[in-house]
C-alpha atoms as a PDB file:
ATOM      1  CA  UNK A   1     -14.878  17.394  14.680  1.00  0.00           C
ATOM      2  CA  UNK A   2     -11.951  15.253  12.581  1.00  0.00           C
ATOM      3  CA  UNK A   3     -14.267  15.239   9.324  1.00  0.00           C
ATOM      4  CA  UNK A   4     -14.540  19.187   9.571  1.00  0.00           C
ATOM      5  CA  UNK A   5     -10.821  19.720  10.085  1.00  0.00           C
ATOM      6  CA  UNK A   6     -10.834  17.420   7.168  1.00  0.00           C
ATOM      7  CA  UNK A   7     -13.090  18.799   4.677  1.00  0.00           C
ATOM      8  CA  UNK A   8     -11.703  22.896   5.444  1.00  0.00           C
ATOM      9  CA  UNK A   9      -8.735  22.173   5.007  1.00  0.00           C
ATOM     10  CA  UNK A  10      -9.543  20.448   1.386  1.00  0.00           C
ATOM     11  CA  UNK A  11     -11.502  23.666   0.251  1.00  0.00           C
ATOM     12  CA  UNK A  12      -8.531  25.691   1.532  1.00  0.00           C
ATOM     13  CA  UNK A  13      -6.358  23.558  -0.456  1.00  0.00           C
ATOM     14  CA  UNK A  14      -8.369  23.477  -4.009  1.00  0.00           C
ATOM     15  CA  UNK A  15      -8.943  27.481  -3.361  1.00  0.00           C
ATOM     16  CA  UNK A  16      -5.059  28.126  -3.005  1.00  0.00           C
ATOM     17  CA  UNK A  17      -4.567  25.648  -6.008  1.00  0.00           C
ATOM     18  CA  UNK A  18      -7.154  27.627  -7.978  1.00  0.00           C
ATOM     19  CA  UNK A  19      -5.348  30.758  -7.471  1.00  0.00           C
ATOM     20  CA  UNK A  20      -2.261  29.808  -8.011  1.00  0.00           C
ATOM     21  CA  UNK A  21      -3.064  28.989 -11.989  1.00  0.00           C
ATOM     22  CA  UNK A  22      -5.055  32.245 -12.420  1.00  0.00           C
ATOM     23  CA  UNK A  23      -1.701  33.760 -11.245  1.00  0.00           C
ATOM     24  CA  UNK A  24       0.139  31.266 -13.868  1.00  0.00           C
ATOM     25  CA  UNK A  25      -1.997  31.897 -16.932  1.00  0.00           C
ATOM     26  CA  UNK A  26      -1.848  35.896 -16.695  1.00  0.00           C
ATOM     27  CA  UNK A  27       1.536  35.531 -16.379  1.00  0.00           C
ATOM     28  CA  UNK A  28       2.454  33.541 -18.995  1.00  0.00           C
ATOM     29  CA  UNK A  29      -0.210  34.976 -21.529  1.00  0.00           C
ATOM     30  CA  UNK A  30       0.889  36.089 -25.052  1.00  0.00           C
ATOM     31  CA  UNK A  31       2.365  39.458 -25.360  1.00  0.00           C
ATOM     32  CA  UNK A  32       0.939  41.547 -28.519  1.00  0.00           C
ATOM     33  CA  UNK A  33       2.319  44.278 -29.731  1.00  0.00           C
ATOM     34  CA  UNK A  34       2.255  46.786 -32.587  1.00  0.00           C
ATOM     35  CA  UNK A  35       3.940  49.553 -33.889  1.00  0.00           C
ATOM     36  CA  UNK A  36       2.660  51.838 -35.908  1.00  0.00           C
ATOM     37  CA  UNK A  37       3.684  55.944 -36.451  1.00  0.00           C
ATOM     38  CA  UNK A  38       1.603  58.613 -38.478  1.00  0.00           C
ATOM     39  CA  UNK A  39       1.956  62.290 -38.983  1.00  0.00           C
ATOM     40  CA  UNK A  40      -0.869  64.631 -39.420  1.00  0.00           C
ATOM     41  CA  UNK A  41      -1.126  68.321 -39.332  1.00  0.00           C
ATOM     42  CA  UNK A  42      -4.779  69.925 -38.762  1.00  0.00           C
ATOM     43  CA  UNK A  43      -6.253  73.549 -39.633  1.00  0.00           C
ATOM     44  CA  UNK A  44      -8.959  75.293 -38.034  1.00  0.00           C
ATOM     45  CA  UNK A  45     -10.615  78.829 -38.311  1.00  0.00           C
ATOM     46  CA  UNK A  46     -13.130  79.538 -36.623  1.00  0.00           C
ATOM     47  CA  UNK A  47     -13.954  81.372 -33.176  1.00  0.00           C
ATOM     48  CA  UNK A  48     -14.810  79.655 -29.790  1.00  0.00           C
ATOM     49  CA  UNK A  49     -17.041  80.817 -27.130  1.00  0.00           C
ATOM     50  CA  UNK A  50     -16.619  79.364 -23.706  1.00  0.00           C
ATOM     51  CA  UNK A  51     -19.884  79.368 -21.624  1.00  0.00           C
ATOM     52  CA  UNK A  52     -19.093  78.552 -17.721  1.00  0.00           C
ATOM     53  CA  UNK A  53     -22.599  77.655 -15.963  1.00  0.00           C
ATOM     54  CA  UNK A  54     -21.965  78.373 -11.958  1.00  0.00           C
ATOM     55  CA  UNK A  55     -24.425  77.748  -9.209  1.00  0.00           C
ATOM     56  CA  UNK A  56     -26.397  80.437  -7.813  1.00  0.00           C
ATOM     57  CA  UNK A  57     -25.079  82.384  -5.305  1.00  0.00           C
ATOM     58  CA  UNK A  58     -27.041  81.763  -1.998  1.00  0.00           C
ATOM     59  CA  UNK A  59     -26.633  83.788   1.405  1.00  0.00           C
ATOM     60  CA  UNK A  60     -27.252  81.076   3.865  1.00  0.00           C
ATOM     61  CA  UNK A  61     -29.074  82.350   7.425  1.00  0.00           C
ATOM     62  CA  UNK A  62     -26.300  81.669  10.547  1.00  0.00           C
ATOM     63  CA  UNK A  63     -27.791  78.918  12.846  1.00  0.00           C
ATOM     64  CA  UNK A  64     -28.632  80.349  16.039  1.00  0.00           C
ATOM     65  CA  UNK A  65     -29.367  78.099  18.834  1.00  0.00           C
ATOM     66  CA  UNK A  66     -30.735  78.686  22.494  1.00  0.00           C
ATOM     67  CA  UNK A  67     -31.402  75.418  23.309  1.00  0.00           C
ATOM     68  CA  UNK A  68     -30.851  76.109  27.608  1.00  0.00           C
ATOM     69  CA  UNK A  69     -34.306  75.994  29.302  1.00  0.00           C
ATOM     70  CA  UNK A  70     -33.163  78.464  31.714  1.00  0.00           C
ATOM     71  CA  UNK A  71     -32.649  80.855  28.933  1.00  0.00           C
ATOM     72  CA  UNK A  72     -35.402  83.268  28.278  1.00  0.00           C
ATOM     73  CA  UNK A  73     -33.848  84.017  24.259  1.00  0.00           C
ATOM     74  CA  UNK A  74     -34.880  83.242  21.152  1.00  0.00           C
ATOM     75  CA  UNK A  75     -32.966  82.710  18.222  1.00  0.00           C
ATOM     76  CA  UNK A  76     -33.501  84.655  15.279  1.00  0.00           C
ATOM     77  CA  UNK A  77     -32.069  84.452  11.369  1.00  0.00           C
ATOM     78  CA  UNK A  78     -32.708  85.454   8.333  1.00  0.00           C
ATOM     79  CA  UNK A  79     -31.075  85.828   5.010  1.00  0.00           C
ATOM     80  CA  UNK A  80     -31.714  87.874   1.285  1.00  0.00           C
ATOM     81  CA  UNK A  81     -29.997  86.893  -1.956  1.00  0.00           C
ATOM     82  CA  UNK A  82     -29.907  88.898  -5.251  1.00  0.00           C
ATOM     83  CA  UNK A  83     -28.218  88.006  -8.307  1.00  0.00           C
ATOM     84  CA  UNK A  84     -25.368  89.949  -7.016  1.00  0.00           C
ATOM     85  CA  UNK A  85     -25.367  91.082  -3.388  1.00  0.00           C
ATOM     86  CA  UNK A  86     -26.453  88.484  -0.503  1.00  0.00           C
ATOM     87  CA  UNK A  87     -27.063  89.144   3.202  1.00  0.00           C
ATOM     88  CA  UNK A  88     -27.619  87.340   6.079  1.00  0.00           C
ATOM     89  CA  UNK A  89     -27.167  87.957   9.815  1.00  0.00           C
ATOM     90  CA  UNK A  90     -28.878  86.681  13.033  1.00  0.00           C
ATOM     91  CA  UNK A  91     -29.582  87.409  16.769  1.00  0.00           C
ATOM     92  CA  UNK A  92     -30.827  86.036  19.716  1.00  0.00           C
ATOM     93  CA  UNK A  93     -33.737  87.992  21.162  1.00  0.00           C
ATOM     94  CA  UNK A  94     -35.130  88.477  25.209  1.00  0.00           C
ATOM     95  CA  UNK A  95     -38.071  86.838  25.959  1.00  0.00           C
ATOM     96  CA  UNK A  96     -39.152  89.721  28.575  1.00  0.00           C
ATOM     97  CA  UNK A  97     -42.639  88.222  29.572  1.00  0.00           C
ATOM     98  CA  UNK A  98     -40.613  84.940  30.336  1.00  0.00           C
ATOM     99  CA  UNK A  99     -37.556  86.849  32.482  1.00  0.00           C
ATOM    100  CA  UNK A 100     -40.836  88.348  34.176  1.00  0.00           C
ATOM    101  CA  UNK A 101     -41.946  85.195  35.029  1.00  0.00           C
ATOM    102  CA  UNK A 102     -38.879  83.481  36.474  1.00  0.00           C
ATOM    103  CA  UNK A 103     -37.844  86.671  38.339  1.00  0.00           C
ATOM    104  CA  UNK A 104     -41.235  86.926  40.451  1.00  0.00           C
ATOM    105  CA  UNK A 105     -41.133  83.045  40.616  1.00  0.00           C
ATOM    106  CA  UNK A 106     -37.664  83.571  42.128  1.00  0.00           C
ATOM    107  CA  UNK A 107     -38.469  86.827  44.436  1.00  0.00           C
ATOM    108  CA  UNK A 108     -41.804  85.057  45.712  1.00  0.00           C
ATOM    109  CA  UNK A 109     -40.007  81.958  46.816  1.00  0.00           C
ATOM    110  CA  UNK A 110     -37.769  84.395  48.688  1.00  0.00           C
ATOM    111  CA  UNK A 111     -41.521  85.188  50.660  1.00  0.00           C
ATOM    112  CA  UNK A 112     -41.629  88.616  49.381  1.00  0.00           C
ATOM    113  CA  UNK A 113     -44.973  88.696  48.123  1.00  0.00           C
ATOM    114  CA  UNK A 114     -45.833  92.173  47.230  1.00  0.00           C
ATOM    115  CA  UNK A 115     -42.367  92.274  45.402  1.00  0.00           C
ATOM    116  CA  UNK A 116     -43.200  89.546  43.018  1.00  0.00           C
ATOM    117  CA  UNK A 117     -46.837  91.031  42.069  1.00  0.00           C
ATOM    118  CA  UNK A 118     -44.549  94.306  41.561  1.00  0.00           C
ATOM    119  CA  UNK A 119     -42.687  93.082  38.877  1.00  0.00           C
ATOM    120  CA  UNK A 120     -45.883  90.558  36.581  1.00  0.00           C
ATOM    121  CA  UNK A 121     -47.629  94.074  37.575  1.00  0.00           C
ATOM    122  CA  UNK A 122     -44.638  95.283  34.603  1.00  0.00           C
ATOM    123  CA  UNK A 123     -47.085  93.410  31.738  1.00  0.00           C
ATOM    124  CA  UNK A 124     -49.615  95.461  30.774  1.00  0.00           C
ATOM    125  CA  UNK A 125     -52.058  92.353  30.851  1.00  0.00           C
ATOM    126  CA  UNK A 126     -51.392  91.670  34.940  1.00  0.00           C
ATOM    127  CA  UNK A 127     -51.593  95.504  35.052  1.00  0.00           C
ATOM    128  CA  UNK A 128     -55.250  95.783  34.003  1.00  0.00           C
ATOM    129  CA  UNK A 129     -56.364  92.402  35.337  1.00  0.00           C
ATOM    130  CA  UNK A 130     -55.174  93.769  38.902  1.00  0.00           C
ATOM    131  CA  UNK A 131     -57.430  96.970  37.912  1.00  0.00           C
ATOM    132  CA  UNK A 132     -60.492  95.103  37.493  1.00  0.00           C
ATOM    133  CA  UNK A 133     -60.596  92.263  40.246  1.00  0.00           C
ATOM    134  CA  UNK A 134     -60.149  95.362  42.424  1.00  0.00           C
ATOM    135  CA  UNK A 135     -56.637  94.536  44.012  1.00  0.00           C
ATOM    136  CA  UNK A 136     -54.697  97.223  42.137  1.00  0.00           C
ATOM    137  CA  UNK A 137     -51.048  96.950  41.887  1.00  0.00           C
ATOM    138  CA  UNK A 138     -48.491  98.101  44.095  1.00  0.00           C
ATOM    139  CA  UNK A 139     -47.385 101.683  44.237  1.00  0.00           C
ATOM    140  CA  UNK A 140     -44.008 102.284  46.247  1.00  0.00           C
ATOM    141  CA  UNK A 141     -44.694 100.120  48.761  1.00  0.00           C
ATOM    142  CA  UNK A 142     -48.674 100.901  49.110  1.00  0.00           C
ATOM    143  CA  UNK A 143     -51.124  98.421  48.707  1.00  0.00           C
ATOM    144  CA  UNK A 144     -54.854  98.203  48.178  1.00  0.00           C
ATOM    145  CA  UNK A 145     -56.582 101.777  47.737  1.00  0.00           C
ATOM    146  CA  UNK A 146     -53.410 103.576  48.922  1.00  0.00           C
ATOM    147  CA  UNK A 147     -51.893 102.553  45.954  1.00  0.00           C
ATOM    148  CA  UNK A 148     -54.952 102.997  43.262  1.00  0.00           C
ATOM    149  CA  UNK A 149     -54.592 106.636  44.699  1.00  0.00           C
ATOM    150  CA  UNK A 150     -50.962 106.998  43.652  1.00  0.00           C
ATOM    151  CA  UNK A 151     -51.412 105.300  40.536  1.00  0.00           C
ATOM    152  CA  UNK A 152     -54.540 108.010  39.602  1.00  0.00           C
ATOM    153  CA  UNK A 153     -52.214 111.110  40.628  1.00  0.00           C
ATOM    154  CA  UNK A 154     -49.040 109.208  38.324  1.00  0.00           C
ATOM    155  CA  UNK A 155     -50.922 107.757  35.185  1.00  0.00           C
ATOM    156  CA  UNK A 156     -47.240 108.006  33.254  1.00  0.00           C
ATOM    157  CA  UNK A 157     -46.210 105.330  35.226  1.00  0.00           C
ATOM    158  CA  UNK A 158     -48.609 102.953  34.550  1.00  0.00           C
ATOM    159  CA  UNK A 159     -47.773  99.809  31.930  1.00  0.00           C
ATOM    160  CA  UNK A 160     -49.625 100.782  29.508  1.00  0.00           C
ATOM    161  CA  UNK A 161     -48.275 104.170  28.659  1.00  0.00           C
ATOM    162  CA  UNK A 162     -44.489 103.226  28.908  1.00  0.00           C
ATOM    163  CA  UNK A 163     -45.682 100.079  26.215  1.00  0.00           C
ATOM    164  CA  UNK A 164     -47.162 102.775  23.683  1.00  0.00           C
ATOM    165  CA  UNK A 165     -44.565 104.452  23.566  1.00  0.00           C
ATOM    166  CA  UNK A 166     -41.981 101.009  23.008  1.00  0.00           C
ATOM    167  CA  UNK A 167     -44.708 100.435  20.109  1.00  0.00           C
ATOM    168  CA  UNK A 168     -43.854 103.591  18.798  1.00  0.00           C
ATOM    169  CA  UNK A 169     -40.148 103.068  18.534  1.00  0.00           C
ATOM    170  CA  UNK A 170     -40.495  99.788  16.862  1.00  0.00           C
ATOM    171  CA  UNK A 171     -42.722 100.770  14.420  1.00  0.00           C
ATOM    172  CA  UNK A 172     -40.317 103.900  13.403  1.00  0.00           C
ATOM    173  CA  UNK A 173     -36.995 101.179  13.566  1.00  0.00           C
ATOM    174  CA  UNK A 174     -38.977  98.753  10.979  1.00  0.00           C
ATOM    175  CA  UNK A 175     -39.829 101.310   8.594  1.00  0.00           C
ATOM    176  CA  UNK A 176     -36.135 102.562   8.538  1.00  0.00           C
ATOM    177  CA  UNK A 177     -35.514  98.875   7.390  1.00  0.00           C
ATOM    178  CA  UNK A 178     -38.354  98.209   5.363  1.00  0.00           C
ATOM    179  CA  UNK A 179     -36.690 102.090   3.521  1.00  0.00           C
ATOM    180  CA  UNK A 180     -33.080 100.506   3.389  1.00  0.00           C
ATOM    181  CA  UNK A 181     -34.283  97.018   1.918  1.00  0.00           C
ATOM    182  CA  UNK A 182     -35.948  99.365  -1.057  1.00  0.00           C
ATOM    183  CA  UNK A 183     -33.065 101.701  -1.626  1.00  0.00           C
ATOM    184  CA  UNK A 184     -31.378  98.280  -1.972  1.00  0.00           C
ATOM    185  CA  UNK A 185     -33.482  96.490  -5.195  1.00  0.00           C
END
């Protein structure tokens, strides 16, 4: 343990040592100067163009994020970039068929039964399934034929109708867009 006590302390030493005369020689080096003076006068004619080369505008789409399982959204973004005008915007959207889901999850466990089949009855899907395995959906309480009876005298309540006519008003909402994006380019 003596010898390496010993022997680091000697590199210490010729490392300090070794430093210590860099120091020495840059201080001590030879100083050269000069002096020197000139006048000169210059003439130009001409004209100058200055060209300044800028990136390209971008409209950068807002990050949207819904990352909560219990959340029944989706995020939604989107952006459009001209050479002069840029626009970008987002939204979160409902998942409906999943709110659906986790309210007649949530009603069932409360053990009403008829409730829960009320509301997946909503989806036009569970609507016509119920049709033709011959359990037809509730109808104001009814059940079974009772309620294929009301449903036959009230066909503007079913599903299916109501969804048409959502169809409808989406259709006539993205053409007014689609018409706005063109009066834009």
């Amino acid at each position: 343990m003596n010898l390496l006590k010993r022997t680091t302390f000697k590199i210490a030493l010729i490392m300090f040592i070794g430093i210590m005369a860099l120091n020495i020689s840059s201080t001590y080096a030879a100083v050269i100067e000069t002096d020197s003076k000139s006048n000169s006068t210059v003439t130009t004619n001409g004209t100058n163009t200055t060209t300044v080369k800028s990136p390209p505008p971008s409209a950068i789409s807002p990050s949207i994020n819904a990352s909560n399982s219990d959340l029944c959204t989706v995020g939604v973004s989107g952006a459009v970039q001209t050479q002069i005008l840029g626009i970008s915007g987002g939204k979160t959207v409902r998942d409906m068929n999943c709110e659906r889901l986790k309210l007649s999850k949530t009603i069932y466990d409360m053990g009403m039964k008829v409730a829960a089949v009320s509301v997946m009855c909503q989806d036009v899907r569970i609507f016509k399934a119920m049709e033709m395995a011959g359990t037809p959906c509730p109808f104001l309480g009814e059940i079974g034929t009772a309620a294929q009876e009301q449903w036959d005298k009230e066909p503007t309540l079913k599903p299916e109708h109501i969804e048409e006519t959502k169809k409808d008003d989406t259709l006539k909402t993205i053409g007014g867009i689609l018409l706005f994006l063109l009066f834009l380019i």
